[in-house]
Protein backbone atom coordinates (compact mmCIF):
# COMPACT_ATOMS: atom_id res chain seq x y z
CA UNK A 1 -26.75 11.47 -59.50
CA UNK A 2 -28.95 9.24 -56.88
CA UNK A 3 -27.01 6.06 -58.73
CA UNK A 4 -23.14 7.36 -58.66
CA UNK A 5 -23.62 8.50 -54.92
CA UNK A 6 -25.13 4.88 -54.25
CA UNK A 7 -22.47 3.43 -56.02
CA UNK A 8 -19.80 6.06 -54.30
CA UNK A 9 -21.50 5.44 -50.91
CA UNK A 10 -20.46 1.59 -50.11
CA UNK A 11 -16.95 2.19 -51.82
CA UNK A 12 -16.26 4.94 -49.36
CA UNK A 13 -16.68 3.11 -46.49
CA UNK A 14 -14.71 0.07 -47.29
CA UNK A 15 -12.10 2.93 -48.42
CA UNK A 16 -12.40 4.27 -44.70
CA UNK A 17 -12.77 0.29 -43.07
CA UNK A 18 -9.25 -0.59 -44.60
CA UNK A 19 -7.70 3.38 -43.92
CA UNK A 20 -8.30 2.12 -40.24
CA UNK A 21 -7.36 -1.46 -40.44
CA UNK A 22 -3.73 -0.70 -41.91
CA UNK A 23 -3.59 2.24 -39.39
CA UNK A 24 -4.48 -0.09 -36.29
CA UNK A 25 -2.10 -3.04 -37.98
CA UNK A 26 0.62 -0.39 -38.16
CA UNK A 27 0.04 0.71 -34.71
CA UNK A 28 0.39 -3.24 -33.83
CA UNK A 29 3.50 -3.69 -35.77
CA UNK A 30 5.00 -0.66 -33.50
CA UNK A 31 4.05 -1.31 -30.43
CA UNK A 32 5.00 -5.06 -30.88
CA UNK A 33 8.37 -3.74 -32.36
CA UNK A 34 8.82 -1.71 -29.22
CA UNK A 35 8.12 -4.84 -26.79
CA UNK A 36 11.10 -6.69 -28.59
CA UNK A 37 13.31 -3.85 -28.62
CA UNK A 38 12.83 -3.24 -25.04
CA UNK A 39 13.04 -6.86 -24.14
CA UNK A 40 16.48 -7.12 -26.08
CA UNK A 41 17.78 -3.46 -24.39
CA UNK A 42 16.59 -5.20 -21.32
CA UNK A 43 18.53 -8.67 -21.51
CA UNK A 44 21.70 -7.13 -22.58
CA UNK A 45 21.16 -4.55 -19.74
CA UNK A 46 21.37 -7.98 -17.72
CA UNK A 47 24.31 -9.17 -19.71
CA UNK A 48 26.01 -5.93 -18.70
CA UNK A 49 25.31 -6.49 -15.18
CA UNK A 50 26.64 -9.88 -15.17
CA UNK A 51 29.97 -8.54 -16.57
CA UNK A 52 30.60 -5.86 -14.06
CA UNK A 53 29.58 -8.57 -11.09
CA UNK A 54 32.83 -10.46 -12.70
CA UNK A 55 35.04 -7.71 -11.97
């Protein structure tokens, strides 16, 4: 038993260590995501106001 938990031990924390890496990344990739959405709504938001100052 004392060797399986040893063996168990280390492989459960690397299991948790890369559980909250790809949860952080995806959290990146999101938030990043957002930024460039926004930034895009936000130019053509500026496109649209250069239109209407045409009229």
């Amino acid at each position: 038993m004392i060797e399986v938990e040893l063996v168990e031990a280390p492989n459960a924390t690397i299991f948790m260590v890369v559980i909250l890496c790809s949860r952080f990344m995806l959290t990146r990739i999101k938030v990043e995501q957002f930024r460039y959405n926004h930034k895009n709504f936000m130019e053509r938001f500026e496109f649209f106001e250069v239109v209407n100052d045409l009229d």
